[in-house]
C-alpha atoms as a PDB file:
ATOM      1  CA  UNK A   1       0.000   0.000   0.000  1.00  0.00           C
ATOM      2  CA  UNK A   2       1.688   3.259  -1.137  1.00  0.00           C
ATOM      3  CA  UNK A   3      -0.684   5.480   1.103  1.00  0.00           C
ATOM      4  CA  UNK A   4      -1.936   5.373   4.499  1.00  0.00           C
ATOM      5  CA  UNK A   5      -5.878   4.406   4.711  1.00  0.00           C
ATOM      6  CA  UNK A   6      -8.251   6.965   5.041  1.00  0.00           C
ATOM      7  CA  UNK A   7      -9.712   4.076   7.771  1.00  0.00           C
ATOM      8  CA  UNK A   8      -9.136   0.426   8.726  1.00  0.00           C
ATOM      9  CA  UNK A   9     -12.037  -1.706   8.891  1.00  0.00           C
ATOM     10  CA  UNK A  10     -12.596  -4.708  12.058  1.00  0.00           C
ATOM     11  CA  UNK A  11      -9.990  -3.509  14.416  1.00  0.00           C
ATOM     12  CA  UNK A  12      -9.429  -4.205  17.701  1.00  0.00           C
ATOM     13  CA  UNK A  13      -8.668  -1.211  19.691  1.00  0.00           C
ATOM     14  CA  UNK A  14      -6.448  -0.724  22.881  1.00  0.00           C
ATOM     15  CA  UNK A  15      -8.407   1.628  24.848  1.00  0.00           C
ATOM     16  CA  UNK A  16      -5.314   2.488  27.478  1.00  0.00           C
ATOM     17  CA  UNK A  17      -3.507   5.217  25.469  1.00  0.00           C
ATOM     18  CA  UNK A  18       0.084   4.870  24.766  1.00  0.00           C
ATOM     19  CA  UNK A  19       1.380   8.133  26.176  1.00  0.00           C
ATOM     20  CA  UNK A  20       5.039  10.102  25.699  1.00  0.00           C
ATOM     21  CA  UNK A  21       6.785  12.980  26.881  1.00  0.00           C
ATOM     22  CA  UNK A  22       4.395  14.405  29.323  1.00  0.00           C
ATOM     23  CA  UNK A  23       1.153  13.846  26.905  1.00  0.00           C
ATOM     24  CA  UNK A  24       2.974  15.864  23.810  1.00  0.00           C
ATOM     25  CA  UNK A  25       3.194  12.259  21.869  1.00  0.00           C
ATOM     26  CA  UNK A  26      -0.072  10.250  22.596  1.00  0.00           C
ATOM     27  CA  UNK A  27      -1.403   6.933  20.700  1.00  0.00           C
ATOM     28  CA  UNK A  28      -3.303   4.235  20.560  1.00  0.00           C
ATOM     29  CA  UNK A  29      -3.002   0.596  19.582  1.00  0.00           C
ATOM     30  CA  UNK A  30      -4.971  -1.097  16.672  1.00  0.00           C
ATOM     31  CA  UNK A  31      -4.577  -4.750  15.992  1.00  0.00           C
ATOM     32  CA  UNK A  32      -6.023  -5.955  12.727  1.00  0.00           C
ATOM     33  CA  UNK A  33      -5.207  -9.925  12.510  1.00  0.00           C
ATOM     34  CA  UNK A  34      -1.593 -10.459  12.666  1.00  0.00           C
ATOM     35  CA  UNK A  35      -0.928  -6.687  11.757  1.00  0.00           C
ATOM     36  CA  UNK A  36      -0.086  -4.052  15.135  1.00  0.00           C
ATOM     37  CA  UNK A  37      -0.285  -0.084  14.573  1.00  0.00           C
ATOM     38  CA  UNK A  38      -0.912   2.786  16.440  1.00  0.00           C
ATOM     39  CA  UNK A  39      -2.671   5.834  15.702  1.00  0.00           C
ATOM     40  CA  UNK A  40      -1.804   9.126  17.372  1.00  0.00           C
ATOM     41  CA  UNK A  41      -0.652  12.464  17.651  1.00  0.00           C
ATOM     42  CA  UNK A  42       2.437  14.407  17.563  1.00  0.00           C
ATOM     43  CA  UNK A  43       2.196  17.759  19.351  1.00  0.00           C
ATOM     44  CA  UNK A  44       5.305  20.416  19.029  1.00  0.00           C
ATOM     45  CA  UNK A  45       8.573  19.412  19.822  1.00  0.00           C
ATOM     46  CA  UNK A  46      11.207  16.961  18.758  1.00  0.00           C
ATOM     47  CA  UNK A  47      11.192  13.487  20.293  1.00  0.00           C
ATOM     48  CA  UNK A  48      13.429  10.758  20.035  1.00  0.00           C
ATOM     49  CA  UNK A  49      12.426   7.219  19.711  1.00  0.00           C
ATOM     50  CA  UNK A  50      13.622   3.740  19.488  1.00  0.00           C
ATOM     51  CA  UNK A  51      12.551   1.003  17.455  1.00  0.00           C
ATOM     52  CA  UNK A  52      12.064  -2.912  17.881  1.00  0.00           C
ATOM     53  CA  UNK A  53      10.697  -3.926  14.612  1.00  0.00           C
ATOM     54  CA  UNK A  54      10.837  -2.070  11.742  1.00  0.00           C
ATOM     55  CA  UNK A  55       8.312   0.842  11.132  1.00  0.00           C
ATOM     56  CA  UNK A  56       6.699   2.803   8.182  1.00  0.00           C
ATOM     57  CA  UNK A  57       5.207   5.952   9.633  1.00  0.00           C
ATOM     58  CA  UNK A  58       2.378   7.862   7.752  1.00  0.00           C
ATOM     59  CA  UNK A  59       2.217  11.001   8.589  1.00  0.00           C
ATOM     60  CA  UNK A  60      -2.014  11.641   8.103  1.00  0.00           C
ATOM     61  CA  UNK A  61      -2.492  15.354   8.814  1.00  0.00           C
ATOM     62  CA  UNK A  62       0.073  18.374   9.838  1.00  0.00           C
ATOM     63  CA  UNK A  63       3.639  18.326   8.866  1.00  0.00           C
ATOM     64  CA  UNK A  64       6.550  16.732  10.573  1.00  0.00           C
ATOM     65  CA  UNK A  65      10.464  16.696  10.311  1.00  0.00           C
ATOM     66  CA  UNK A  66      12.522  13.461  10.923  1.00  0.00           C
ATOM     67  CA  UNK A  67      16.114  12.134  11.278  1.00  0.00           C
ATOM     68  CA  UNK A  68      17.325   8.628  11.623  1.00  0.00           C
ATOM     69  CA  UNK A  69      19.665   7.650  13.476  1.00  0.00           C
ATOM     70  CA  UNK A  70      23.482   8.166  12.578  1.00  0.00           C
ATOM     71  CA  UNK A  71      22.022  10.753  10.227  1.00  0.00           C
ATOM     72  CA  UNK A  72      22.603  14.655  10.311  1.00  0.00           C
ATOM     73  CA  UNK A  73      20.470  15.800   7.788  1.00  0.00           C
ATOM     74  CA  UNK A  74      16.365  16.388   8.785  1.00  0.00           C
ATOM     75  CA  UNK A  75      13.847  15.968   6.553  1.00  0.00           C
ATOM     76  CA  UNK A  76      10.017  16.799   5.945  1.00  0.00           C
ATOM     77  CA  UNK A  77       7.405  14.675   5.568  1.00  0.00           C
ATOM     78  CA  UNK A  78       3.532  16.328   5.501  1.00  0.00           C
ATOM     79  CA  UNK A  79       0.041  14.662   5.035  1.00  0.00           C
ATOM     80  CA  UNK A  80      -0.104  11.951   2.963  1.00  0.00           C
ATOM     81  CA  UNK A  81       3.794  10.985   3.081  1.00  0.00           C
ATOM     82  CA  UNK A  82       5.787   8.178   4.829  1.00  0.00           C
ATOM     83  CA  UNK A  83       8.648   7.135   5.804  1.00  0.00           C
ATOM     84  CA  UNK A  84      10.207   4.162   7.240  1.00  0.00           C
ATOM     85  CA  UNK A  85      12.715   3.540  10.105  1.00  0.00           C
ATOM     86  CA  UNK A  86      14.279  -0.010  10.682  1.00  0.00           C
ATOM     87  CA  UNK A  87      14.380  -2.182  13.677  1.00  0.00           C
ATOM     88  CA  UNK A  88      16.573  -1.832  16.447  1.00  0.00           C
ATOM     89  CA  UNK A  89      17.718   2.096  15.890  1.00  0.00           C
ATOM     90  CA  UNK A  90      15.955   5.162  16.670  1.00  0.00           C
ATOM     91  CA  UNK A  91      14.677   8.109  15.172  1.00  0.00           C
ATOM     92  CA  UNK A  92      14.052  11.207  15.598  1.00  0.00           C
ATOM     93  CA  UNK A  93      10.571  13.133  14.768  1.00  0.00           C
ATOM     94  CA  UNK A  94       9.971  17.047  15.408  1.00  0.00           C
ATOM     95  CA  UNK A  95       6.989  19.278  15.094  1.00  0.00           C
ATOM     96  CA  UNK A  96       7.241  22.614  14.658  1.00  0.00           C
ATOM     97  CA  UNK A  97       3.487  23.966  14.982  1.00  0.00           C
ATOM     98  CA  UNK A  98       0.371  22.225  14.823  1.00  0.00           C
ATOM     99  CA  UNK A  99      -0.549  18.871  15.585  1.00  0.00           C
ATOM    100  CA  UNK A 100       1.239  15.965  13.161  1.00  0.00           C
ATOM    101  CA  UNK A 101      -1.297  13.091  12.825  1.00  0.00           C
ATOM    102  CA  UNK A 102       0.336   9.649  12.418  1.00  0.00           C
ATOM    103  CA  UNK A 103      -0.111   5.568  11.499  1.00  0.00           C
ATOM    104  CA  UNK A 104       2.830   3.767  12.835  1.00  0.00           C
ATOM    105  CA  UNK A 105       2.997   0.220  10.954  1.00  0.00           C
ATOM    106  CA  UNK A 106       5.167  -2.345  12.635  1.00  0.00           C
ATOM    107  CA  UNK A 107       6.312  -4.428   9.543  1.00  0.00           C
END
Protein backbone atom coordinates (compact mmCIF):
# COMPACT_ATOMS: atom_id res chain seq x y z
CA UNK A 1 0.00 0.00 0.00
CA UNK A 2 1.69 3.26 -1.14
CA UNK A 3 -0.68 5.48 1.10
CA UNK A 4 -1.94 5.37 4.50
CA UNK A 5 -5.88 4.41 4.71
CA UNK A 6 -8.25 6.97 5.04
CA UNK A 7 -9.71 4.08 7.77
CA UNK A 8 -9.14 0.43 8.73
CA UNK A 9 -12.04 -1.71 8.89
CA UNK A 10 -12.60 -4.71 12.06
CA UNK A 11 -9.99 -3.51 14.42
CA UNK A 12 -9.43 -4.20 17.70
CA UNK A 13 -8.67 -1.21 19.69
CA UNK A 14 -6.45 -0.72 22.88
CA UNK A 15 -8.41 1.63 24.85
CA UNK A 16 -5.31 2.49 27.48
CA UNK A 17 -3.51 5.22 25.47
CA UNK A 18 0.08 4.87 24.77
CA UNK A 19 1.38 8.13 26.18
CA UNK A 20 5.04 10.10 25.70
CA UNK A 21 6.78 12.98 26.88
CA UNK A 22 4.40 14.41 29.32
CA UNK A 23 1.15 13.85 26.90
CA UNK A 24 2.97 15.86 23.81
CA UNK A 25 3.19 12.26 21.87
CA UNK A 26 -0.07 10.25 22.60
CA UNK A 27 -1.40 6.93 20.70
CA UNK A 28 -3.30 4.24 20.56
CA UNK A 29 -3.00 0.60 19.58
CA UNK A 30 -4.97 -1.10 16.67
CA UNK A 31 -4.58 -4.75 15.99
CA UNK A 32 -6.02 -5.95 12.73
CA UNK A 33 -5.21 -9.93 12.51
CA UNK A 34 -1.59 -10.46 12.67
CA UNK A 35 -0.93 -6.69 11.76
CA UNK A 36 -0.09 -4.05 15.14
CA UNK A 37 -0.28 -0.08 14.57
CA UNK A 38 -0.91 2.79 16.44
CA UNK A 39 -2.67 5.83 15.70
CA UNK A 40 -1.80 9.13 17.37
CA UNK A 41 -0.65 12.46 17.65
CA UNK A 42 2.44 14.41 17.56
CA UNK A 43 2.20 17.76 19.35
CA UNK A 44 5.30 20.42 19.03
CA UNK A 45 8.57 19.41 19.82
CA UNK A 46 11.21 16.96 18.76
CA UNK A 47 11.19 13.49 20.29
CA UNK A 48 13.43 10.76 20.04
CA UNK A 49 12.43 7.22 19.71
CA UNK A 50 13.62 3.74 19.49
CA UNK A 51 12.55 1.00 17.46
CA UNK A 52 12.06 -2.91 17.88
CA UNK A 53 10.70 -3.93 14.61
CA UNK A 54 10.84 -2.07 11.74
CA UNK A 55 8.31 0.84 11.13
CA UNK A 56 6.70 2.80 8.18
CA UNK A 57 5.21 5.95 9.63
CA UNK A 58 2.38 7.86 7.75
CA UNK A 59 2.22 11.00 8.59
CA UNK A 60 -2.01 11.64 8.10
CA UNK A 61 -2.49 15.35 8.81
CA UNK A 62 0.07 18.37 9.84
CA UNK A 63 3.64 18.33 8.87
CA UNK A 64 6.55 16.73 10.57
CA UNK A 65 10.46 16.70 10.31
CA UNK A 66 12.52 13.46 10.92
CA UNK A 67 16.11 12.13 11.28
CA UNK A 68 17.32 8.63 11.62
CA UNK A 69 19.67 7.65 13.48
CA UNK A 70 23.48 8.17 12.58
CA UNK A 71 22.02 10.75 10.23
CA UNK A 72 22.60 14.66 10.31
CA UNK A 73 20.47 15.80 7.79
CA UNK A 74 16.36 16.39 8.78
CA UNK A 75 13.85 15.97 6.55
CA UNK A 76 10.02 16.80 5.94
CA UNK A 77 7.41 14.68 5.57
CA UNK A 78 3.53 16.33 5.50
CA UNK A 79 0.04 14.66 5.03
CA UNK A 80 -0.10 11.95 2.96
CA UNK A 81 3.79 10.98 3.08
CA UNK A 82 5.79 8.18 4.83
CA UNK A 83 8.65 7.13 5.80
CA UNK A 84 10.21 4.16 7.24
CA UNK A 85 12.71 3.54 10.11
CA UNK A 86 14.28 -0.01 10.68
CA UNK A 87 14.38 -2.18 13.68
CA UNK A 88 16.57 -1.83 16.45
CA UNK A 89 17.72 2.10 15.89
CA UNK A 90 15.96 5.16 16.67
CA UNK A 91 14.68 8.11 15.17
CA UNK A 92 14.05 11.21 15.60
CA UNK A 93 10.57 13.13 14.77
CA UNK A 94 9.97 17.05 15.41
CA UNK A 95 6.99 19.28 15.09
CA UNK A 96 7.24 22.61 14.66
CA UNK A 97 3.49 23.97 14.98
CA UNK A 98 0.37 22.23 14.82
CA UNK A 99 -0.55 18.87 15.58
CA UNK A 100 1.24 15.96 13.16
CA UNK A 101 -1.30 13.09 12.82
CA UNK A 102 0.34 9.65 12.42
CA UNK A 103 -0.11 5.57 11.50
CA UNK A 104 2.83 3.77 12.84
CA UNK A 105 3.00 0.22 10.95
CA UNK A 106 5.17 -2.34 12.63
CA UNK A 107 6.31 -4.43 9.54
Amino acid sequence: MSTAPEKIENVTAVCKANVYFDGKVVSHTILSGQQKRTLGLIYPGSYTFNTGAPERMDIIAGVSRMRLAGQTEWKTFAAGTFFRVPGHSSFEIAVDSGIAEYLCSFE
